[in-house]
Protein backbone atom coordinates (compact mmCIF):
# COMPACT_ATOMS: atom_id res chain seq x y z
CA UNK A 1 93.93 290.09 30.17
CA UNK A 2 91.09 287.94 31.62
CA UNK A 3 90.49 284.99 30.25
CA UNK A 4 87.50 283.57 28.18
CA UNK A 5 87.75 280.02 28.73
CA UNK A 6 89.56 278.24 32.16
CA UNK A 7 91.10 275.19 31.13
CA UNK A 8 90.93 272.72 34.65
CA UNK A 9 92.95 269.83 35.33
CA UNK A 10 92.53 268.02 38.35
CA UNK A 11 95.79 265.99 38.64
CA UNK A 12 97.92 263.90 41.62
CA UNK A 13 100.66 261.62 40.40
CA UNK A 14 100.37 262.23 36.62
CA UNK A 15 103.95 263.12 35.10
CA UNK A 16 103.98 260.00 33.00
CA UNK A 17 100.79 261.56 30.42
CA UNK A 18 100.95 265.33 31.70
CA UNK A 19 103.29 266.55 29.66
CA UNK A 20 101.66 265.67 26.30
CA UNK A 21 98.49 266.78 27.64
CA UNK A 22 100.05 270.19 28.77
CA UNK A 23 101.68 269.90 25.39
CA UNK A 24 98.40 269.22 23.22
CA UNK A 25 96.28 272.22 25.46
CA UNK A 26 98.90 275.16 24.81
CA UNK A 27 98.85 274.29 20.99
CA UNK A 28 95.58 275.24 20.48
CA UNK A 29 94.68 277.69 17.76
CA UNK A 30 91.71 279.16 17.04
CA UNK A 31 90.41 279.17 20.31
CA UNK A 32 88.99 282.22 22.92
CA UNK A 33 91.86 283.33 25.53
CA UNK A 34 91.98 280.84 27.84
CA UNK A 35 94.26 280.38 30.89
CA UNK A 36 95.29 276.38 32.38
CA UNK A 37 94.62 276.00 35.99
CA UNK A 38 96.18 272.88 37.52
CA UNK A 39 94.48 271.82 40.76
CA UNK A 40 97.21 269.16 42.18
CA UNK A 41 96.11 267.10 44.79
CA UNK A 42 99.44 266.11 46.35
CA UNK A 43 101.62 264.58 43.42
CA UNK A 44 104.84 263.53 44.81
CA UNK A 45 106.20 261.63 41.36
CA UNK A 46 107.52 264.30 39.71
CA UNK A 47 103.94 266.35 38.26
CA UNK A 48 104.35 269.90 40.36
CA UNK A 49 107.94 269.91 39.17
CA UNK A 50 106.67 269.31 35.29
CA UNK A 51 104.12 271.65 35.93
CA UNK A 52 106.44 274.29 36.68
CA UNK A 53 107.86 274.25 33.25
CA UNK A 54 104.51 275.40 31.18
CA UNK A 55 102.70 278.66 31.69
CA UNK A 56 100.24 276.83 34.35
CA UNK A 57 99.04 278.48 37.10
CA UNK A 58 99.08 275.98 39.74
CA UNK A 59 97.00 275.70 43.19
CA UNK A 60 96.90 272.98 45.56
CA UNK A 61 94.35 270.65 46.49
CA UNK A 62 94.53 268.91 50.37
CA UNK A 63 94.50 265.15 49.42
CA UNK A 64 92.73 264.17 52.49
CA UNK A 65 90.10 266.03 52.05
CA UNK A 66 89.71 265.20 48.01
CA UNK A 67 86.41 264.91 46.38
CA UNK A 68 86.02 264.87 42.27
CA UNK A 69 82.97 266.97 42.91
CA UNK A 70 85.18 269.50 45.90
CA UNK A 71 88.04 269.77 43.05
CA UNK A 72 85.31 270.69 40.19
CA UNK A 73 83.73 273.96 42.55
CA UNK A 74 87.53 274.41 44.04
CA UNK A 75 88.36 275.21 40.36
CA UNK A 76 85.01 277.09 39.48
CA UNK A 77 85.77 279.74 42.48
CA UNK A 78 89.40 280.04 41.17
CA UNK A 79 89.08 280.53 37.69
CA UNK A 80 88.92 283.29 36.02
CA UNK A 81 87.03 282.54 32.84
CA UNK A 82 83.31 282.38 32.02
CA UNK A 83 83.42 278.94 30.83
CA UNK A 84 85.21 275.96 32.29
CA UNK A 85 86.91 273.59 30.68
CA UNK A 86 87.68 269.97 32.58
CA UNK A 87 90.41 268.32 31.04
CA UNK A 88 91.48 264.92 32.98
CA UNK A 89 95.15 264.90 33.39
CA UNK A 90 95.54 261.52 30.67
CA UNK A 91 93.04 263.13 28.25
CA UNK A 92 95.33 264.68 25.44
CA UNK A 93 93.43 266.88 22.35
CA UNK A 94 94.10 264.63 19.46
CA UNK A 95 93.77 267.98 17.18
CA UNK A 96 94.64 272.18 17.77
CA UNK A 97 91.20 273.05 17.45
CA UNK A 98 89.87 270.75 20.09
CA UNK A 99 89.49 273.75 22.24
CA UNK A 100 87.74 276.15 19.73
CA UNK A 101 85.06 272.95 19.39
CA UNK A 102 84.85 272.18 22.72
CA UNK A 103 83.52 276.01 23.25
CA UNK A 104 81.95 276.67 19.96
CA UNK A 105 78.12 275.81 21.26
CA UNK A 106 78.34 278.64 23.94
CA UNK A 107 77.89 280.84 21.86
CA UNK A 108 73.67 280.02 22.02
CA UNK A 109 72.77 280.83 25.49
CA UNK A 110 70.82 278.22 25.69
CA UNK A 111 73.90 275.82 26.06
CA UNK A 112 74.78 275.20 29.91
CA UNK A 113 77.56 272.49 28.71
CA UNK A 114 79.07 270.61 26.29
CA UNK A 115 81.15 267.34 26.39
CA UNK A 116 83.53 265.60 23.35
CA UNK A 117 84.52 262.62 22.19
CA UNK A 118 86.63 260.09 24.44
CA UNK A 119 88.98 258.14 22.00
CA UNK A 120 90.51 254.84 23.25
CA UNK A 121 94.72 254.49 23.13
CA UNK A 122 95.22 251.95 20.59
CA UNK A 123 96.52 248.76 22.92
CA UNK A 124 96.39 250.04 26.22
CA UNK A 125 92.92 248.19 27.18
CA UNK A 126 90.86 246.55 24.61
CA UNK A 127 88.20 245.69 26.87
CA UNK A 128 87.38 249.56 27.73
CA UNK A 129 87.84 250.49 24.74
CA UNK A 130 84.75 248.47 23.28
CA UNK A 131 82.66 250.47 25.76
CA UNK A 132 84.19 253.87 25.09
CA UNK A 133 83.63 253.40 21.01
CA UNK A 134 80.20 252.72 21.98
CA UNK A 135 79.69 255.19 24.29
CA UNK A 136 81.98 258.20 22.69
CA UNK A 137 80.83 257.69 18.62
CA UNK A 138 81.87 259.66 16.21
CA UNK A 139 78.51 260.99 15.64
CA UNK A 140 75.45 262.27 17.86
CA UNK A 141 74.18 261.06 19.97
CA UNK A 142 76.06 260.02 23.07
CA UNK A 143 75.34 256.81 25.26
CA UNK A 144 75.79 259.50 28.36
CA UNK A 145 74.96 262.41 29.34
CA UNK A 146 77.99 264.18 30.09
CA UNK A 147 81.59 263.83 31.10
CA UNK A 148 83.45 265.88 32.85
CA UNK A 149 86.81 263.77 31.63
CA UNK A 150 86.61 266.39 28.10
CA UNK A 151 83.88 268.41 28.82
CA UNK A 152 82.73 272.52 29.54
CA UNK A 153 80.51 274.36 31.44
CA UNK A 154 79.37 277.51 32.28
CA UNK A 155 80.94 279.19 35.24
CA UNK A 156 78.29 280.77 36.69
CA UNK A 157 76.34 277.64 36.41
CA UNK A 158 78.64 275.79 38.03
CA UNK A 159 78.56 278.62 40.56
CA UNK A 160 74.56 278.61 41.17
CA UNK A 161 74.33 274.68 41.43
CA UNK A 162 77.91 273.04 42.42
CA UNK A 163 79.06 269.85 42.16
CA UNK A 164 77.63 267.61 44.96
CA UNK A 165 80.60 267.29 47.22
CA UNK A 166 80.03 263.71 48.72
CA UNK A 167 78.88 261.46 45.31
CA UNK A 168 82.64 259.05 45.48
CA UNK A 169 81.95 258.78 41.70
CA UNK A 170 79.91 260.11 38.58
CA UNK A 171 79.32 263.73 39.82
CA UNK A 172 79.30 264.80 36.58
CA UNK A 173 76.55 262.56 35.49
CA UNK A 174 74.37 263.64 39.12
CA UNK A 175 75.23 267.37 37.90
CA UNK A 176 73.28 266.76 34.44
CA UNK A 177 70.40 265.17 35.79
CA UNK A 178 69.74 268.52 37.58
CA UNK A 179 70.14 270.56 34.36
CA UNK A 180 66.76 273.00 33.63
CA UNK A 181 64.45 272.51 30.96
CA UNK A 182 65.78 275.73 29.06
CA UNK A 183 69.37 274.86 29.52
CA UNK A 184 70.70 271.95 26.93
CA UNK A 185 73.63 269.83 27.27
CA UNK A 186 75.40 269.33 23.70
CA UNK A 187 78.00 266.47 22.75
CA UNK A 188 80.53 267.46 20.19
CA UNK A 189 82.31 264.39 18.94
CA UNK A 190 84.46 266.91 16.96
CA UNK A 191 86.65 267.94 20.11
CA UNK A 192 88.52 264.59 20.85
CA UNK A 193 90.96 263.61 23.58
CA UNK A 194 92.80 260.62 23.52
CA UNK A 195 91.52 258.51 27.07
CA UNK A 196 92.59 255.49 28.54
CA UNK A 197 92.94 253.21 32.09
CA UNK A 198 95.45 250.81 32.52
CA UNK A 199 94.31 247.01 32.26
CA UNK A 200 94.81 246.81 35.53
CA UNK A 201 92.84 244.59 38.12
CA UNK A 202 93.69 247.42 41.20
CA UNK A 203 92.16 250.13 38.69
CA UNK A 204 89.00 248.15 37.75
CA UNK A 205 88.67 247.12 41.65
CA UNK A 206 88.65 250.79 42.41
CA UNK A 207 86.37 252.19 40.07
CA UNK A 208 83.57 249.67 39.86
CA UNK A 209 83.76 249.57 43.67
CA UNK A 210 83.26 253.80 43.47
CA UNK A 211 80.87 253.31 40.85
CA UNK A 212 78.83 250.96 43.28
CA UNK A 213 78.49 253.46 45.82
CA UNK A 214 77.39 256.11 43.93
CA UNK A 215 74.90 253.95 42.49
CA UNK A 216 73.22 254.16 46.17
CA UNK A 217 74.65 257.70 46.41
CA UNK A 218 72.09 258.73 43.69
CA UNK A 219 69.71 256.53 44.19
CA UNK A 220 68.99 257.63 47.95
CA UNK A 221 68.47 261.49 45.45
CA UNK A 222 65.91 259.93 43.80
CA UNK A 223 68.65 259.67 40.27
CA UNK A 224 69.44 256.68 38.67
CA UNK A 225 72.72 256.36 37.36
CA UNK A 226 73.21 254.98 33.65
CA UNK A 227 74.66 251.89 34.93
CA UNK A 228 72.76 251.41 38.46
CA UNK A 229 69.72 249.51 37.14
CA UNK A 230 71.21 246.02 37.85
CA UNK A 231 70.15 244.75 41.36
CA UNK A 232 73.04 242.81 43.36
CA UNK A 233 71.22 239.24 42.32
CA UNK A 234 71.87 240.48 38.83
CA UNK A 235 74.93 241.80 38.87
CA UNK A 236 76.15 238.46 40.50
CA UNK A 237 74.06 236.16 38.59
CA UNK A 238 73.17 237.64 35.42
CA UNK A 239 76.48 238.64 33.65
CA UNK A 240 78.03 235.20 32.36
CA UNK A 241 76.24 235.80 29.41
CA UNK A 242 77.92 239.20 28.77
CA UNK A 243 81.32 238.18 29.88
CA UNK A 244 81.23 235.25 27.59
CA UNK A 245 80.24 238.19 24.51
CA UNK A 246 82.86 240.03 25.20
CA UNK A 247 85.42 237.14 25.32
CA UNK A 248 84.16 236.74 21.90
CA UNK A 249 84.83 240.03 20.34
CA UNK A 250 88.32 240.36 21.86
CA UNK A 251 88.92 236.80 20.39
CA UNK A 252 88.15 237.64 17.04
CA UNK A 253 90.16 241.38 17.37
CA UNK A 254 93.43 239.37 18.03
CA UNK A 255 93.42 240.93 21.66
CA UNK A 256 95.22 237.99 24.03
CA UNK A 257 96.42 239.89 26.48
CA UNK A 258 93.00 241.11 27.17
CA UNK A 259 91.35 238.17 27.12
CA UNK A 260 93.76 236.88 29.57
CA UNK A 261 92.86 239.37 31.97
CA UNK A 262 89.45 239.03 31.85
CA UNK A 263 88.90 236.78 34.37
CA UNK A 264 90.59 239.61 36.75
CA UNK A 265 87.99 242.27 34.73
CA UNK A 266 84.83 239.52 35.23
CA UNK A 267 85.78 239.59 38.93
CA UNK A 268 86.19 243.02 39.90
CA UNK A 269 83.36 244.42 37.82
CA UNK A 270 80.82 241.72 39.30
CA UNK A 271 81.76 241.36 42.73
CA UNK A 272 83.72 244.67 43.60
CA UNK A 273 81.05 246.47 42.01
CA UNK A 274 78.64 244.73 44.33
CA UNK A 275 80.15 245.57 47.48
CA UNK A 276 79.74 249.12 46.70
CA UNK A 277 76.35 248.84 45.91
CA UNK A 278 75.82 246.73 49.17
CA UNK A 279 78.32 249.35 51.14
CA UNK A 280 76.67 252.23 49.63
CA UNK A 281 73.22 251.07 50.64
CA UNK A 282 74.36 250.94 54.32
CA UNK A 283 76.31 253.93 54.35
CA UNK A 284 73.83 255.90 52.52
CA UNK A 285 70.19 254.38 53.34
CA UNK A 286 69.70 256.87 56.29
CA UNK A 287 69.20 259.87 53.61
CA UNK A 288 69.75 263.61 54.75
């Protein structure tokens, strides 16, 4: 039987939350048929051989040649369902109708895509987690646009206007700024996934240095990104005042080990965040 809905999950190295995820996906109820494509991108701790125990279908990405925005079309030509759902590999469904919400909205043709809720793991990172409640609330509207971490699409859309290939970060954002005046992007806090990053100083280096460059990225396409409108001055200058804010509000949550890693946080998302804006605008200011 062909499928409805394709569920996507891009994954490399995830066997330490897959498994719930898989878990929390096949449980739905309620739902249109949908089938769970798993696009690995060379795991090598354990994920292909978890994979192989659920009813997955499994296809393989090359990791040198990885894009977020080359795995999203990859799994658009290979699925077989009208919609697609992405699903990141540490976003589990927090209920069995996550999927039926999630889908619900295409039922008005009018609706290109539709994105959920992003609920923080209690404990795992406090200072995310402020951002996410604020960003992910349990009522419309959302702070963004769209996110392709718990979010749908339709196939064909995806199909007439791919993913831009080349973005290092927040394709999925670039994608809805290029959404048509007839087509609507809906948020439905309803279908929830648990989502968290490590407090990690390596994982904010990484992806407030990605997030710089696709700051320029975008820019150079005439978009601006939600979080590009700081300059470098003012992302190096202007943020003590924030920084000492949020000190504050972990303070009063109780949340020490977060507040001793802020300093770690302060630094990478000021200065490593700069040096992909200033990298981007090199690598990037020529244009097309």
């Amino acid at each position: 039987m062909t499928p409805a809905v394709s569920v996507v999950i891009r994954c490399r190295d995830e066997a330490a939350h897959l498994g719930s995820v898989l878990e929390a996906v096949l449980a739905q109820s309620g739902a249109p048929a949908f089938e769970v494509l798993a696009l690995d991108s060379g795991s090598r701790d354990g994920t292909l051989d978890l994979l192989a125990r659920h009813p997955v279908r499994v296809e393989r990405l090359p990791p040198g040649s990885f894009s977020f925005g080359r795995a999203l079309n990859r799994g658009a030509a290979l699925a077989g369902g009208e919609v697609l759902v992405h699903l990141s590999a540490h976003c589990r469904p927090l209920t069995r109708d996550w999927l039926a919400a999630l889908t619900a909205p295409f039922a008005d043709a009018g609706v290109v895509a539709t994105f959920g809720r992003q609920v923080p793991v209690p404990g795992v990172n406090p200072i995310e987690a402020i951002a996410m409640e604020r960003n992910f609330p349990p009522a419309p509207p959302a702070r963004v646009t769209f996110s392709n971490a718990n979010g749908a699409l339709r196939r064909a859309a995806v199909l007439a206007r791919p993913f831009d290939e080349d973005i290092p970060a927040a394709e999925d954002h670039l994608w809805a700024c290029g959404v048509g005046p007839a087509e609507r992007i809906v948020y439905v806090p309803a279908a929830a996934v648990a989502h968290s990053h490590p407090m990690t100083f390596r994982e904010w280096r990484f992806r407030f240095y990605i997030n710089g460059l696709a700051v320029e990225y975008a820019r150079r396409r005439g978009v601006e990104l939600p979080w590009g409108g700081d300059t470098v001055g003012g992302v190096l200058f202007g943020r003590v005042g924030a920084f000492m804010r949020l000190a504050g509000t972990l303070a009063r949550s109780g949340a020490l080990p977060a507040l001793a890693r802020l300093p770690s946080y302060a630094v990478a998302r000021t200065f490593w965040y700069a040096r992909g804006v200033r990298e981007g605008a090199r690598r990037y200011g020529g244009g097309r």
